[in-house]
C-alpha atoms as a PDB file:
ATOM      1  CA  UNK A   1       0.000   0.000   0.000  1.00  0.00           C
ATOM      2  CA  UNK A   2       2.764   2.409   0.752  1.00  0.00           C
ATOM      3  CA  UNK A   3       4.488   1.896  -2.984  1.00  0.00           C
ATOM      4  CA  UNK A   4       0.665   3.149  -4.210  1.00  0.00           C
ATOM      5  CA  UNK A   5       1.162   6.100  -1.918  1.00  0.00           C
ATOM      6  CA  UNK A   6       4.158   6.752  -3.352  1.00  0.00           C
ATOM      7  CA  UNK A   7       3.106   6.598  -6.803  1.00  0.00           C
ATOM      8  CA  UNK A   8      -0.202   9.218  -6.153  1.00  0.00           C
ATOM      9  CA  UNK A   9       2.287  11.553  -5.476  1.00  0.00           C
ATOM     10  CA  UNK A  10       4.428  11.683  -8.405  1.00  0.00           C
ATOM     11  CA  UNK A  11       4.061  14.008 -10.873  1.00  0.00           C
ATOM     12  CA  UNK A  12       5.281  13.278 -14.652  1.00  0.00           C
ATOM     13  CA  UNK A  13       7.315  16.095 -16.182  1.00  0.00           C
ATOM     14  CA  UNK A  14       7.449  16.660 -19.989  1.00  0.00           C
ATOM     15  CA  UNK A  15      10.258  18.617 -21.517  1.00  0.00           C
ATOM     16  CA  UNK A  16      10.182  19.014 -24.972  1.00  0.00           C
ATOM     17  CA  UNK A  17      13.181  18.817 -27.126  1.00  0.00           C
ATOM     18  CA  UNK A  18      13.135  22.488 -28.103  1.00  0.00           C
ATOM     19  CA  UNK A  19      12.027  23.799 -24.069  1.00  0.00           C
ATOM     20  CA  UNK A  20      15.224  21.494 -23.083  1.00  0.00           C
ATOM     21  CA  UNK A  21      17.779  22.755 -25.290  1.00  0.00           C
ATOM     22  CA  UNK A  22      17.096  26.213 -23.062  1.00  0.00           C
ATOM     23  CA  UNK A  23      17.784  30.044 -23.579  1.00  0.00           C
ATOM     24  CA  UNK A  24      20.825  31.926 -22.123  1.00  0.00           C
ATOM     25  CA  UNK A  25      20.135  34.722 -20.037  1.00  0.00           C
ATOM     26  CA  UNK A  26      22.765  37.378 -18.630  1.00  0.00           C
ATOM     27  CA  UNK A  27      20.175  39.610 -16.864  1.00  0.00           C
ATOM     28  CA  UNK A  28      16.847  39.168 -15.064  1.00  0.00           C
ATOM     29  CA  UNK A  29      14.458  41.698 -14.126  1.00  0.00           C
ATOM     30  CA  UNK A  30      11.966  41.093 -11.473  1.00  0.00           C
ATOM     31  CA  UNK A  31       8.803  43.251 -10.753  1.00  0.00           C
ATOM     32  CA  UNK A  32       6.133  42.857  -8.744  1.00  0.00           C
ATOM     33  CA  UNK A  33       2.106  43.433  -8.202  1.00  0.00           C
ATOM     34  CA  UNK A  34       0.577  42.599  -4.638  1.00  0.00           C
ATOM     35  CA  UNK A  35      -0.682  39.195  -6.890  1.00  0.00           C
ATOM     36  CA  UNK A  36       2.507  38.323  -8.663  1.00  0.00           C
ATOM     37  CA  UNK A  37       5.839  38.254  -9.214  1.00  0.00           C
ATOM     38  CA  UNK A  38       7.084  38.666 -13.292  1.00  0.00           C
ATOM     39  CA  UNK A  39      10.838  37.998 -13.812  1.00  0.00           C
ATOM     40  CA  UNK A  40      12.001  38.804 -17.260  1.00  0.00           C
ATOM     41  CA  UNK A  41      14.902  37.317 -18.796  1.00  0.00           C
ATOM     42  CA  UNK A  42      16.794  38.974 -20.668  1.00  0.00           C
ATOM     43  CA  UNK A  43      20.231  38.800 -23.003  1.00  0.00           C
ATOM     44  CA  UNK A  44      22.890  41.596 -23.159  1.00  0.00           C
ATOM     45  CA  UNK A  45      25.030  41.565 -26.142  1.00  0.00           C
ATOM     46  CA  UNK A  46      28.359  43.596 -26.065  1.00  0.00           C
ATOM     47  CA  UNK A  47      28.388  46.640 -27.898  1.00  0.00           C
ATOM     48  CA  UNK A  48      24.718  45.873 -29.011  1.00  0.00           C
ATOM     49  CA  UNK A  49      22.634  49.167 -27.155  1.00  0.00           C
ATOM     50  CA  UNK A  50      19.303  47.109 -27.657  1.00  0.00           C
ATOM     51  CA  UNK A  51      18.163  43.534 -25.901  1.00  0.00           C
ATOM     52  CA  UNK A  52      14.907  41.882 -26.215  1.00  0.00           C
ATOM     53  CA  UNK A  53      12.880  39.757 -23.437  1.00  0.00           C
ATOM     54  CA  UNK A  54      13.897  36.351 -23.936  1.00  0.00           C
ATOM     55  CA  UNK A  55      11.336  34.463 -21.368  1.00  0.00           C
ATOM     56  CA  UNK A  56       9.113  35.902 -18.971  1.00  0.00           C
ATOM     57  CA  UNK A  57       7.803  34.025 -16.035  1.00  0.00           C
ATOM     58  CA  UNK A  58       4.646  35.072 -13.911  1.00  0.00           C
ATOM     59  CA  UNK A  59       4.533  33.523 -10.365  1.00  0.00           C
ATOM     60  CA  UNK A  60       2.368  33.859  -7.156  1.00  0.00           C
ATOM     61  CA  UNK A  61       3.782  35.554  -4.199  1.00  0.00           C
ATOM     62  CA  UNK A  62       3.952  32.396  -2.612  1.00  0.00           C
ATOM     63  CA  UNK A  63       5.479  30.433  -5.675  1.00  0.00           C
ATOM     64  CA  UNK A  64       7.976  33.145  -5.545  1.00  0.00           C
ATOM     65  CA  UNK A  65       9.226  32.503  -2.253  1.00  0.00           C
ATOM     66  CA  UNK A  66       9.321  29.029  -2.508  1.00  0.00           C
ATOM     67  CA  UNK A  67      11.567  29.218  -6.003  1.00  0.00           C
ATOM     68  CA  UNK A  68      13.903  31.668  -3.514  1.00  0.00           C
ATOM     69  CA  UNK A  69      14.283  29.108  -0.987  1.00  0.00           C
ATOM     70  CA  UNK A  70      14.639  26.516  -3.464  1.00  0.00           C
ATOM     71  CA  UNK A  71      17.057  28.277  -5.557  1.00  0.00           C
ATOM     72  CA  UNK A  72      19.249  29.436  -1.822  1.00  0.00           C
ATOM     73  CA  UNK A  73      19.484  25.577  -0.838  1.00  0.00           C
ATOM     74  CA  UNK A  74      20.883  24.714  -4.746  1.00  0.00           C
ATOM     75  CA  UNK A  75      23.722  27.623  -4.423  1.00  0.00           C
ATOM     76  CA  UNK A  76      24.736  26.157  -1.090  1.00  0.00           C
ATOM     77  CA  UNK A  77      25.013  22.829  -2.289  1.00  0.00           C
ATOM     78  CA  UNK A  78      27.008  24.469  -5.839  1.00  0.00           C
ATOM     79  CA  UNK A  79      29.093  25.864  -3.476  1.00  0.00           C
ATOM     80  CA  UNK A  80      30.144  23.005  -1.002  1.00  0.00           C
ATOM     81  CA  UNK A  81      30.668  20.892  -4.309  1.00  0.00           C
ATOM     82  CA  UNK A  82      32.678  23.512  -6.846  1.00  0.00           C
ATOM     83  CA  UNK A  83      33.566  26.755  -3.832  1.00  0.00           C
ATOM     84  CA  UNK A  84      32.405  29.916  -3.354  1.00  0.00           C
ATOM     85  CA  UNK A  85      31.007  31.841  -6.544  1.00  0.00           C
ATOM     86  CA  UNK A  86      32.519  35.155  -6.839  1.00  0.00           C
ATOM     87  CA  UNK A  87      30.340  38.443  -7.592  1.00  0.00           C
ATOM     88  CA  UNK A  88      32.038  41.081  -8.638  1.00  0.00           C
ATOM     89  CA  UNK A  89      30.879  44.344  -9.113  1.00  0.00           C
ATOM     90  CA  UNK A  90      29.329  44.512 -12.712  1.00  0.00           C
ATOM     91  CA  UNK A  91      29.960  47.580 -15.048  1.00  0.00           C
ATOM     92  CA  UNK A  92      27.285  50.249 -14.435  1.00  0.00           C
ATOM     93  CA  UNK A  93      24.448  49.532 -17.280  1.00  0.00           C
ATOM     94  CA  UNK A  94      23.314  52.305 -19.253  1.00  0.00           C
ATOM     95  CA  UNK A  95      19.229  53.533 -18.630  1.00  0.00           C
ATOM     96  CA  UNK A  96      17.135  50.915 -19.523  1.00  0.00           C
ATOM     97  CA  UNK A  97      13.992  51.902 -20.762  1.00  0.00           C
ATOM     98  CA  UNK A  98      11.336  48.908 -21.110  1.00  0.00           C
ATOM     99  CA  UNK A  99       7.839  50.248 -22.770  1.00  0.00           C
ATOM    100  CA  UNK A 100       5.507  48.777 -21.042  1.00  0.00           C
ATOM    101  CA  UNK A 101       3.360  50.120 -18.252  1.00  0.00           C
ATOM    102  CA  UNK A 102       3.904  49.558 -14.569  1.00  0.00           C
ATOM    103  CA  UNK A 103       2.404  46.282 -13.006  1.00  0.00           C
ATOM    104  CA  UNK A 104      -0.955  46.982 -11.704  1.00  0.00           C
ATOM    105  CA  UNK A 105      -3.372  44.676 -10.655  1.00  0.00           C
END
């Protein structure tokens, strides 16, 4: 009975070929509504003055937290396995100015 348990709980994941292969992102912008959370991923190119919105994710308040925690415990195990990751201070970025409106709910 305990192995049937165990398989109610399982979820299966699907991950297309194309969602797999991924999309780099060098910058992530995060805003926020009292209902959500959107983070926006985004790629810089060198010497390029424009970048477009790769992926955007829209998350509860509560999913949010949870991905923070999540995301905490996997750089603390990164860093016991490979050492500390360094972070140092980025170039200043020029203005970004993103045409869209500010989050409202």
């Amino acid at each position: 009975m305990a192995q049937n348990q165990d398989n109610n709980n399982q979820i299966n994941i699907e991950l297309s070929e194309e969602i797999a292969e991924g999309i780099y992102s060098n910058l992530a912008i995060i805003s926020h509504s009292h209902a959500e959370f959107v983070v926006d991923f985004v790629r810089l190119v060198p010497n390029i003055p424009k970048a477009k919105v790769k992926s955007r994710i829209i998350l509860t308040p509560a999913h949010a937290k949870r991905l923070f925690k999540a995301l905490g415990e996997n750089l603390h195990k990164y860093e016991n396995q490979f050492g500390t990751i360094t972070d140092p201070e980025p170039p200043g970025f020029p203005p970004m100015a993103f045409n869209t409106p500010t989050a409202q709910a």
